[in-house]
Protein backbone atom coordinates (compact mmCIF):
# COMPACT_ATOMS: atom_id res chain seq x y z
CA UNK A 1 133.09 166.01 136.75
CA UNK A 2 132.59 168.39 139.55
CA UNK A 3 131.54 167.84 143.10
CA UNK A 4 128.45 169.17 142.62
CA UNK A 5 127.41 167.45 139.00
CA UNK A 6 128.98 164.18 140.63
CA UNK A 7 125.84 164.61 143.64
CA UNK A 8 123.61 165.61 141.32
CA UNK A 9 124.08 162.56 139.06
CA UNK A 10 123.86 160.41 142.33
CA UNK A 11 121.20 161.80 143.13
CA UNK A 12 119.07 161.52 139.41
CA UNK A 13 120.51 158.29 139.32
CA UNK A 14 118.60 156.99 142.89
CA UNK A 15 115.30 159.04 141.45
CA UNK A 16 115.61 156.89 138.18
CA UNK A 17 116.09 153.76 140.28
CA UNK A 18 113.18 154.42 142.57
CA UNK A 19 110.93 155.49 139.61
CA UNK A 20 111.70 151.95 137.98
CA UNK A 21 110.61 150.14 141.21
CA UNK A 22 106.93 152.60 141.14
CA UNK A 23 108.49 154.00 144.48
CA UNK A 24 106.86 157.21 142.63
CA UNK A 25 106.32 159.56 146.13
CA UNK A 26 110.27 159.14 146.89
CA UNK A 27 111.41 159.49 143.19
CA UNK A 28 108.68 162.66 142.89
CA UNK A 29 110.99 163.91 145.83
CA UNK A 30 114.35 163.24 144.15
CA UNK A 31 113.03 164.93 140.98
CA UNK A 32 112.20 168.04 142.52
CA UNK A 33 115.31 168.10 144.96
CA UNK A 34 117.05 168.31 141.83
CA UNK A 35 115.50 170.75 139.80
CA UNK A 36 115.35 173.12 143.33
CA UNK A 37 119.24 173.04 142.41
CA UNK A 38 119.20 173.15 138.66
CA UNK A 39 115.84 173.60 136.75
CA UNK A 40 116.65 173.45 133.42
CA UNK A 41 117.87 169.63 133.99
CA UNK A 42 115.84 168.00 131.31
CA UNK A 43 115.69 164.31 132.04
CA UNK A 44 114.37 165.19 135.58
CA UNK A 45 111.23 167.13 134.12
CA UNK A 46 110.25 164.32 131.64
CA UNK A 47 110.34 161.84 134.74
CA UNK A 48 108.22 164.15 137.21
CA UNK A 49 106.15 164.90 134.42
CA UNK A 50 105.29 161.09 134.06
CA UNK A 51 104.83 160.82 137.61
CA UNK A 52 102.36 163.45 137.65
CA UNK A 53 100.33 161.74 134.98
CA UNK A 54 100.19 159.05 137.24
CA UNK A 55 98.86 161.14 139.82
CA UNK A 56 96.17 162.68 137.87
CA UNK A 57 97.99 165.97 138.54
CA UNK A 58 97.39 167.32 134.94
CA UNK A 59 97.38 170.57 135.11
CA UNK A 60 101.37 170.54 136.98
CA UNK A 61 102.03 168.20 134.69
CA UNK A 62 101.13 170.35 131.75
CA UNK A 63 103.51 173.15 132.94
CA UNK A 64 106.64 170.87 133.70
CA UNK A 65 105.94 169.19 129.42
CA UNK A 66 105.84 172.84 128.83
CA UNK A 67 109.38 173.36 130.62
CA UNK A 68 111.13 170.17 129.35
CA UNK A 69 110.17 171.62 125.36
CA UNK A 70 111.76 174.82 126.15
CA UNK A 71 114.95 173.43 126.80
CA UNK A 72 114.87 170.26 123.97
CA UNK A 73 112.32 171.53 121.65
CA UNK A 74 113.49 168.76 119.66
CA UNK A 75 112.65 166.24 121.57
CA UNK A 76 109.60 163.65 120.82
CA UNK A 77 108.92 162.46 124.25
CA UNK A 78 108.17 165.78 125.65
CA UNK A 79 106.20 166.31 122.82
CA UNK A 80 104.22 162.70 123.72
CA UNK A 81 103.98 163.05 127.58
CA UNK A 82 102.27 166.90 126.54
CA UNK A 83 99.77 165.45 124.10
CA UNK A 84 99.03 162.56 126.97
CA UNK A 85 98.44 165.59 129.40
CA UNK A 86 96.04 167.47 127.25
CA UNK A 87 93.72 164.40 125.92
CA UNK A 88 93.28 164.17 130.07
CA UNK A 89 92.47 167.95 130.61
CA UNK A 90 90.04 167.86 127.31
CA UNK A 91 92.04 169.69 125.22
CA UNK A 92 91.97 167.15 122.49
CA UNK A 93 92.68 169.47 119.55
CA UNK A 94 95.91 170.59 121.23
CA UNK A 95 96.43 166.82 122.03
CA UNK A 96 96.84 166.50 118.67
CA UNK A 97 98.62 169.09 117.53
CA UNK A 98 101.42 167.59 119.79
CA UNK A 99 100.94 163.90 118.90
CA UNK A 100 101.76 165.20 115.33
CA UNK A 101 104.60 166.71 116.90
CA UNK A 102 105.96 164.16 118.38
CA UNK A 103 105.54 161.66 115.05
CA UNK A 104 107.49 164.19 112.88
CA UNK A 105 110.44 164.37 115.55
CA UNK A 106 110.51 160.49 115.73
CA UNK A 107 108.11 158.62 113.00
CA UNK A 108 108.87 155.11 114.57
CA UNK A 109 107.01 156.30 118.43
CA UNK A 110 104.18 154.20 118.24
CA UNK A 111 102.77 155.18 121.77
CA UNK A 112 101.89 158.40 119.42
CA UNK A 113 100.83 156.95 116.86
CA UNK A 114 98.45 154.56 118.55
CA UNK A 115 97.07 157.55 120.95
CA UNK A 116 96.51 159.93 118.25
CA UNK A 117 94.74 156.70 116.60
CA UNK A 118 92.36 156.62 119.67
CA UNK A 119 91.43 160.47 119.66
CA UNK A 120 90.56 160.16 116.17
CA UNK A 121 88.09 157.68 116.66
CA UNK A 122 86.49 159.47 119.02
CA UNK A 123 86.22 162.87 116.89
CA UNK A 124 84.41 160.18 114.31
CA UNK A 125 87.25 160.39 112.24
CA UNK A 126 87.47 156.87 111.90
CA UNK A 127 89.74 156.13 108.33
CA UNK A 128 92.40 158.75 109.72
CA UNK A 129 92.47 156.72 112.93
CA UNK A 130 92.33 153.19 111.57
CA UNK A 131 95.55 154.89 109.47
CA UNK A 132 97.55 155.55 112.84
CA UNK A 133 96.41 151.94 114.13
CA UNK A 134 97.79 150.62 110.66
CA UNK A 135 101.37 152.85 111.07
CA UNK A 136 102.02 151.06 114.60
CA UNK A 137 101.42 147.93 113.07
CA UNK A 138 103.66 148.78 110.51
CA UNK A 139 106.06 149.74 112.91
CA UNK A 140 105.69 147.25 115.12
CA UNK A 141 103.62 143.86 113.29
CA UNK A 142 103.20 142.09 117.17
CA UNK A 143 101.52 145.12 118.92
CA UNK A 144 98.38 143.36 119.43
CA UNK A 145 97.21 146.30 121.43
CA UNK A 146 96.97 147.89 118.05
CA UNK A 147 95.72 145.39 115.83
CA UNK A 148 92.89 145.18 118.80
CA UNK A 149 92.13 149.09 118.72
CA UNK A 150 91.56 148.80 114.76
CA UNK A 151 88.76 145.90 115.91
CA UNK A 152 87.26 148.54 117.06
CA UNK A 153 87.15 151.41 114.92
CA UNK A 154 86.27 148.33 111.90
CA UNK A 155 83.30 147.33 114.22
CA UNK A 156 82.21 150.80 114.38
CA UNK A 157 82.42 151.01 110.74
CA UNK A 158 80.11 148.05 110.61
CA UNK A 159 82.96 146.04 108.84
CA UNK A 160 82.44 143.44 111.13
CA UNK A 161 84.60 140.77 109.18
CA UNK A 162 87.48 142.81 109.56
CA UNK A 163 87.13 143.71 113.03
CA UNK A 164 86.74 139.69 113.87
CA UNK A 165 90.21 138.96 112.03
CA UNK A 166 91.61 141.97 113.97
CA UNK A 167 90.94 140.64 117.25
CA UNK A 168 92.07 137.14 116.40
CA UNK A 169 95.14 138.36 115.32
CA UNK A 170 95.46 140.61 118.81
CA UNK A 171 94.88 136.75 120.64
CA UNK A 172 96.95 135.23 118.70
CA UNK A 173 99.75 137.24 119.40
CA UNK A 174 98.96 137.30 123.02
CA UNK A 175 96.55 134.74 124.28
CA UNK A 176 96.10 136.56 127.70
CA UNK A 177 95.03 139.70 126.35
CA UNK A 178 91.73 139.56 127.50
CA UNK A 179 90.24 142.61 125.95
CA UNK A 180 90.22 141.04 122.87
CA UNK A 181 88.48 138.38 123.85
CA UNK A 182 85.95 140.15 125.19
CA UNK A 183 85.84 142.73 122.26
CA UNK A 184 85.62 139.30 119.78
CA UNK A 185 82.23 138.28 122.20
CA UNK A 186 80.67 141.54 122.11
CA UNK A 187 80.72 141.74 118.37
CA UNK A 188 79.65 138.24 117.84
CA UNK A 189 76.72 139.07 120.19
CA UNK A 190 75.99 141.82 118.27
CA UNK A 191 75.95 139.95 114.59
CA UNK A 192 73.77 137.34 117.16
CA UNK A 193 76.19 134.58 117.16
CA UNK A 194 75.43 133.95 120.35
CA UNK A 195 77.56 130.70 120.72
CA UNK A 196 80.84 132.05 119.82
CA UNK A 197 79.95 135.10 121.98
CA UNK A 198 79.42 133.24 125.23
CA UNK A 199 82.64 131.10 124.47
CA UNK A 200 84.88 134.42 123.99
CA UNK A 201 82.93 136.02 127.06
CA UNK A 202 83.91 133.20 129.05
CA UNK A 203 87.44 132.96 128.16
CA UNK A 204 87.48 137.04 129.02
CA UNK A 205 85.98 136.65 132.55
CA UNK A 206 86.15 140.28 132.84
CA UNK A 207 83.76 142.42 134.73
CA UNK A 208 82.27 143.40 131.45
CA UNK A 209 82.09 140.50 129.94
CA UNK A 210 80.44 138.31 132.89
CA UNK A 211 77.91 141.08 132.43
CA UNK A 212 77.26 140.57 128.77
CA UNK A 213 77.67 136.78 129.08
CA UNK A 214 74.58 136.54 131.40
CA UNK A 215 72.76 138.88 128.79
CA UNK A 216 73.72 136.71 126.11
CA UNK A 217 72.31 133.82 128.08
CA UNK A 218 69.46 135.57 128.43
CA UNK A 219 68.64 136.50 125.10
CA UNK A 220 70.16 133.02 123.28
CA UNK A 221 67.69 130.54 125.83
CA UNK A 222 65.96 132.80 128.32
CA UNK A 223 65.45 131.78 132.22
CA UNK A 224 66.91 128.07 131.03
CA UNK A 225 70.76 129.39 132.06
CA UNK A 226 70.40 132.33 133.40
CA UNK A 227 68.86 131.83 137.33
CA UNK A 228 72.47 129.21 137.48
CA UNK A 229 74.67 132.20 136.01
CA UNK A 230 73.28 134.96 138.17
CA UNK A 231 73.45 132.94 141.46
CA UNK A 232 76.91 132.52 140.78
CA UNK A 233 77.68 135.82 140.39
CA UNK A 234 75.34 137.12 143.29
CA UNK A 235 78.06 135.43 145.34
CA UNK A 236 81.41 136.16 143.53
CA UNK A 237 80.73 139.45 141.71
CA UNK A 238 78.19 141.47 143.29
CA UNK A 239 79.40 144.78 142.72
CA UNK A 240 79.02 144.61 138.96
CA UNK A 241 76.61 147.56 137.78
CA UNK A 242 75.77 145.89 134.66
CA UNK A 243 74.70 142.44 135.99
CA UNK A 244 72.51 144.62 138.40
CA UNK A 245 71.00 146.43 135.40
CA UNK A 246 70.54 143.00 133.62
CA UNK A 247 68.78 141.31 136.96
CA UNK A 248 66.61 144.60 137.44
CA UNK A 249 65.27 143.98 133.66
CA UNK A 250 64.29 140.17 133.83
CA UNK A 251 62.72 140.37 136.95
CA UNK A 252 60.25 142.97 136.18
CA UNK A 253 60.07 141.09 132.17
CA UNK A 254 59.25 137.37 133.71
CA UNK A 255 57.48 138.52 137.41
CA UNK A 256 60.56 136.64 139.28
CA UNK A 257 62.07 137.86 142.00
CA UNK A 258 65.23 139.67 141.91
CA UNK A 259 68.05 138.22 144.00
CA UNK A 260 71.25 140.09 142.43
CA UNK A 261 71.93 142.05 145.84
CA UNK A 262 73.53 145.09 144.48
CA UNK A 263 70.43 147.51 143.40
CA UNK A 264 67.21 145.52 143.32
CA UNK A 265 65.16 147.93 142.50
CA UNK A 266 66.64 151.18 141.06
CA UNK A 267 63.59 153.23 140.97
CA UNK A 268 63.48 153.50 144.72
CA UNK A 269 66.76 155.25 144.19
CA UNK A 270 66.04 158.25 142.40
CA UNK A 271 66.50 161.70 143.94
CA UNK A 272 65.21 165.23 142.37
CA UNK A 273 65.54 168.28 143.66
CA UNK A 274 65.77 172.31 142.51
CA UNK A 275 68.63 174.07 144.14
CA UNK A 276 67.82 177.31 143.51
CA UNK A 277 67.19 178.76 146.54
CA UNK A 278 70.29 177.02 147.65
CA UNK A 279 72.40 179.25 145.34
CA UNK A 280 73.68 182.61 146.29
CA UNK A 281 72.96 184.90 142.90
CA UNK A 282 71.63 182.16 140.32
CA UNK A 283 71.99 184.10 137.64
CA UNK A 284 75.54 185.43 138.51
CA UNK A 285 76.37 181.85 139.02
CA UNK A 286 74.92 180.60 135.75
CA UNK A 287 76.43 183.07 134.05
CA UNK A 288 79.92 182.71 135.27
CA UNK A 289 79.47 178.85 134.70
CA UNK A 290 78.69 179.88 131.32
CA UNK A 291 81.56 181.85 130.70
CA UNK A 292 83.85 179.07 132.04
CA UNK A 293 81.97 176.23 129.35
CA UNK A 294 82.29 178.37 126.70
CA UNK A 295 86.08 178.00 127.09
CA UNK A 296 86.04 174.07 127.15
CA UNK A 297 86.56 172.20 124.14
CA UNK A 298 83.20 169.95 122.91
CA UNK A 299 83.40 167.13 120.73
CA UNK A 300 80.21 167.04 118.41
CA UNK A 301 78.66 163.10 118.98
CA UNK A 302 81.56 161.28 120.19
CA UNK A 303 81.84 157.38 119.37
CA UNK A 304 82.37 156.20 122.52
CA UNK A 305 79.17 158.20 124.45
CA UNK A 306 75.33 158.31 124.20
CA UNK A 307 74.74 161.50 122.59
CA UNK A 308 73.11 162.03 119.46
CA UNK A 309 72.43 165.34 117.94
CA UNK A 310 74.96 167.06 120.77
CA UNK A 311 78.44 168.17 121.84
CA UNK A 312 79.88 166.24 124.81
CA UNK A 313 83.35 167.67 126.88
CA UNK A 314 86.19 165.19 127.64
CA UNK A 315 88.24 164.39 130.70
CA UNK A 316 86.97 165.53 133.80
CA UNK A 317 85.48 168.82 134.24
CA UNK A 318 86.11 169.30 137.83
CA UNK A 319 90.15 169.01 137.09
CA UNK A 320 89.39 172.44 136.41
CA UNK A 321 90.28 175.19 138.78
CA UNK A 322 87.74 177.57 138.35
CA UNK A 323 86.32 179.04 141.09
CA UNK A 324 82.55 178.71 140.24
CA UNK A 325 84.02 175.13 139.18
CA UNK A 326 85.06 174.24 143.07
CA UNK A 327 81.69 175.64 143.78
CA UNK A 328 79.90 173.76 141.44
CA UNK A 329 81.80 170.94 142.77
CA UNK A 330 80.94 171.65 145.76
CA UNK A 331 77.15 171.96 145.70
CA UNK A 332 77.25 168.70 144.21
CA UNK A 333 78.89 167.11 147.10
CA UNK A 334 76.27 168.55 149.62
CA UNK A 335 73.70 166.52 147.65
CA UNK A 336 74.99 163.92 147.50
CA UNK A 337 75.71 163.46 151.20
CA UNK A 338 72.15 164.37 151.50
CA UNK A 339 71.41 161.73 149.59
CA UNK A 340 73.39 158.99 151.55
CA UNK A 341 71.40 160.11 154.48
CA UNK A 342 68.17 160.05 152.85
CA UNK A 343 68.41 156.31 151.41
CA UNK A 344 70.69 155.12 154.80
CA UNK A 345 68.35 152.64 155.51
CA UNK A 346 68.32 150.79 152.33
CA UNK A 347 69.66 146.99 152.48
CA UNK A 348 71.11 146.79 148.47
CA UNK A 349 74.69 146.82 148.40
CA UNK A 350 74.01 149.87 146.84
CA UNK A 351 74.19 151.48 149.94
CA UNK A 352 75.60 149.49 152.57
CA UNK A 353 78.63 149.11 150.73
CA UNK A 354 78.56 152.68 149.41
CA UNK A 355 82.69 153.37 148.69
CA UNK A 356 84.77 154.72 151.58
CA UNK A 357 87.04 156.22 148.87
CA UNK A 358 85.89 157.88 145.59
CA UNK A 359 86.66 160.53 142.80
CA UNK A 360 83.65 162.70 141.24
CA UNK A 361 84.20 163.31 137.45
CA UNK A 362 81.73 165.43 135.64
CA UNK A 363 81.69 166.67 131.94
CA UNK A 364 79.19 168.88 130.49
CA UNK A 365 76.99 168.12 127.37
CA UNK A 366 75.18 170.31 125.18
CA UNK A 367 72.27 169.34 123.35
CA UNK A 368 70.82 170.76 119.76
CA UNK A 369 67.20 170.90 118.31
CA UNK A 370 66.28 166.85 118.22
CA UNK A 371 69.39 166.13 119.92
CA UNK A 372 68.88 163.11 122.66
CA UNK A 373 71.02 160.56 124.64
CA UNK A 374 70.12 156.58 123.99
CA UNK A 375 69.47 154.56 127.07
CA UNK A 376 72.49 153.97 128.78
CA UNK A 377 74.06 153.36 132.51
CA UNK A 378 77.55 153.94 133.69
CA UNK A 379 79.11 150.87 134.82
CA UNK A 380 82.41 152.25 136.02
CA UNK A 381 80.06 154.28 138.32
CA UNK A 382 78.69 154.04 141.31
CA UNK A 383 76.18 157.08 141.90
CA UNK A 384 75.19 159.00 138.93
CA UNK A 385 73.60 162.79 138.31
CA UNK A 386 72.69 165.39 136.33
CA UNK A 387 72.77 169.15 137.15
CA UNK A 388 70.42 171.21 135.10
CA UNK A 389 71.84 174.77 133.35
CA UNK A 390 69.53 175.84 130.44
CA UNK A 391 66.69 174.09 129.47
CA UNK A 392 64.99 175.09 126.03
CA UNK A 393 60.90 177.27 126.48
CA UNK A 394 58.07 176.45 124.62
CA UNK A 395 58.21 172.80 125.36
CA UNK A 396 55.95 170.34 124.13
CA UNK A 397 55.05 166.97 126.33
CA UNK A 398 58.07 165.33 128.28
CA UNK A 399 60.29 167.07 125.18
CA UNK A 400 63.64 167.44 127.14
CA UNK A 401 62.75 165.42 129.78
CA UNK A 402 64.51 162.44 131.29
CA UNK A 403 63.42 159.29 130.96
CA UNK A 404 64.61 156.54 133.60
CA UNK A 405 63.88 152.95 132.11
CA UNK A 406 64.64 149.21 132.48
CA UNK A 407 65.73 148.59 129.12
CA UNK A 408 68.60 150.31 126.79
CA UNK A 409 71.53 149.16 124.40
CA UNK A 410 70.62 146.05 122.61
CA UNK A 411 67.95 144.85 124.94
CA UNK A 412 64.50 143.29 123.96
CA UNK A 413 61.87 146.85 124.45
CA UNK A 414 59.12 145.61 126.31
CA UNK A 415 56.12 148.38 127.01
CA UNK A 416 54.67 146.65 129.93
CA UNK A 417 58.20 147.66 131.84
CA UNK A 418 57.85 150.64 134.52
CA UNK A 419 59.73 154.23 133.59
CA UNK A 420 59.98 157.39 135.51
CA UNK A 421 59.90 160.29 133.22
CA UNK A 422 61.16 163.89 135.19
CA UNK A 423 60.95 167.28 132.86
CA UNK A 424 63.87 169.08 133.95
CA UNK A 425 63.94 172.81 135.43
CA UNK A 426 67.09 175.00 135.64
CA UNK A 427 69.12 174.31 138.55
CA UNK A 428 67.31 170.92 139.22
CA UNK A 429 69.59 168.04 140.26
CA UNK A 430 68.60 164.18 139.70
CA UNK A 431 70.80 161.93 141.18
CA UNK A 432 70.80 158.11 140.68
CA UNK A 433 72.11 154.54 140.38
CA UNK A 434 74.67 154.13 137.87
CA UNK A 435 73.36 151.05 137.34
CA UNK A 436 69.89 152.53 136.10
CA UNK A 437 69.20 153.28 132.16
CA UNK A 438 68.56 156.84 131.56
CA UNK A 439 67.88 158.30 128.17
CA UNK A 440 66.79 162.29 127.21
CA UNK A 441 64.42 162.91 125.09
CA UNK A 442 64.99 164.64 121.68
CA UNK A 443 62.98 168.11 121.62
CA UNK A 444 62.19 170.10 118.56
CA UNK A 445 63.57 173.44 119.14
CA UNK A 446 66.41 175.58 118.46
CA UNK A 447 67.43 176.81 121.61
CA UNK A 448 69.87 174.51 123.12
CA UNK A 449 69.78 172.22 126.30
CA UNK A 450 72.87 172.25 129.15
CA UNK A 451 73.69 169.74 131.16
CA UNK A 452 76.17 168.99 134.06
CA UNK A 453 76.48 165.34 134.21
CA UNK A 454 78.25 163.48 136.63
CA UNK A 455 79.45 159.99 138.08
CA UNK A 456 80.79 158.83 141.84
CA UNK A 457 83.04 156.59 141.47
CA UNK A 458 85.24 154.21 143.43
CA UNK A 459 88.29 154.57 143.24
């Protein structure tokens, strides 16, 4: 071995090292030192190219999968860490073009197998995915990651017996996988079991699943548990959007006061505003926006969001770097810091614990002629939006509207409840508490309604 092969060696060999211990900055370093000397070296690429998933720095990340399958195009991890990189830039046709790949190269890589499982499901294509979730199981009998992901695609099928032995069999091969246990409450909620859903729920002790175990408290025996459950977490989880939502609903159903501290009252929240005037050539700016959509992949109804009767983007629009992108980006930003000043005096958690570090992901969704979203929050959120592109004519009453209510997913209607209802104009932002149900509402028309829709989050 040369000199110079010896150093280089050394010097993969300290990248690999520091890699292993997550010392990912250094390692990044090491990577490219050694692809500044020779750039073809293969191992080096897959490595940075796993470190920039890490990152979130997709679109780098892309190119360097790109490089490593130019020099092994026989390779199935390139293939893998390419398909990971797409299904993150919302290029989930592509995604699976190289999954595919990746299983013909090397049938037995289950991390492809069980991700192309997971993009299935959310196309809808639900007995091609719960295939995939069978072939890692196949593969691999104690992946209870995958016997839990086909509990989910069965539930969604309404096969609710097999989804129930699926995530048994996910605890019973780990006990400490606590997403099982919390997928095993949430479907024994939903079949009303509510016993065996507040033991499960429990034994989760998840954000999510506190959440849903004080609902499922609520609805099993009404005020008799609940007050005890929320106090508790008032004072030991009271960041959790969903217990907010919950608290925000009983107090207005049963007249009691609201002591969840995080957003009391959500109404007092919400911020509209047209921004037209605020844009330099609307219609230039619409129709570059246009142009940019109209190159973004939709998925038509996807399982795991609220539309109905609409296309929804994946990933996160605003990895895109588009100019009228940044702009739009950018716009949205200026709101929202107008925003924090307007509601600066507020004493819900809400605000005075507002994150001091956050990412803004946005995707765009596209409604059809009776298309609609169901009431639903974001609970990963913290400050939610939606910016206004094309809105159908010829209206009738609060068709295409949003609708800002108490109550959504499986909870109890109640007409007596206050809702804001706001009929949308182009270039009109609405910005809100994630923790607020929000439906649209269907519109019988064949023009078609665009929406940029958006969440703060913390990060």
């Amino acid at each position: 071995m040369s000199e110079k092969s010896f150093e280089l060696q050394e010097t993969f060999n300290q990248a690999l090292e520091n890699y292993k211990k997550k010392n990912f900055k250094i390692a990044e370093q090491l990577y490219n030192q050694i692809l500044k000397n020779k750039p073809n070296h293969f191992e080096s690429l897959l490595y940075l190219s796993l470190i920039l998933l890490n990152n979130r720095n997709f679109i780098e990340a892309k190119k360097i999968c790109e490089m490593a399958i130019k020099i092994q195009p026989t390779n199935a991890a390139a293939y893998h860490n390419l398909g990971r990189t797409l299904k993150e830039l919302g290029q989930n046709e592509k995604a699976i073009i190289y999954y595919k790949r990746s299983i013909e190269l090397q049938p037995n890589l289950i991390a492809s197998h069980n991700n192309l499982g997971n993009i299935l499901q959310e196309f809808g294509k639900k007995s091609e995915a719960v295939n995939c979730f069978l072939n890692v199981i196949k593969i691999q009998p104690n992946m209870f990651v995958a016997h839990n992901n086909l509990g989910i695609v069965y539930q969604e099928m309404n096969e609710n017996e097999k989804a129930i032995e699926c995530f048994k069999k996910a605890i019973e091969i780990n006990s400490k996988f606590y997403m099982a246990h919390y997928n095993l409450g949430k479907i024994y909620k939903k079949i009303k079991n509510y016993k065996e859903a507040i033991k499960f729920f429990k034994i989760a002790n998840t954000t999510r699943s506190r959440a849903e175990l004080l609902e499922t408290t609520y609805f099993s025996s009404g005020l008799e548990n609940y007050s005890e459950i929320l106090r508790t977490l008032s004072s030991k989880d009271s960041l959790n959007l969903r217990v907010a939502t919950m608290a925000a609903y009983v107090s207005k159903k049963e007249n009691i006061q609201n002591d969840y501290p995080f957003c009391k009252n959500p109404f007092d929240y919400v911020f509209i505003k047209n921004l037209e005037k605020e844009i330099n050539s609307p219609d230039k700016f619409s129709e570059n926006i246009a142009k940019v959509l109209n190159n973004v992949e939709l998925i038509w109804q996807p399982t795991s969001k609220s539309t109905t009767g609409g296309f929804h983007t994946s990933g996160n629009l605003f990895n895109k770097k588009d100019e009228i992108i940044l702009q739009l980006k950018k716009i949205i930003e200026t709101q929202i810091n107008i925003y924090k000043d307007k509601f600066k005096s507020g004493n819900d958690y809400f605000i005075t614990k507002w994150p001091k570090r956050s990412d803004l992901e946005g995707w765009h969704v596209k409604l059809m002629k009776k298309g609609f979203q169901k009431s639903h929050i974001h609970p990963a959120g913290w400050l939610s939006g939606c910016f206004y592109l094309k809105i159908p004519t010829k209206l009738k009453k609060d068709e295409g509207g949003i609708r800002f209510t108490l109550s959504g997913y499986d909870y109890p209607t109640d007409k007596n409840l206050p809702v804001i209802t706001h009929i949308p104009k182009i270039f009109d932002i609405v910005l809100f508490p994630s923790s607020l149900f929000h439906e649209t509402i269907p519109f019988d028309t064949r023009e078609e309604r665009h929406v940029i829709a958006f969440d703060l989050s913390p990060k």
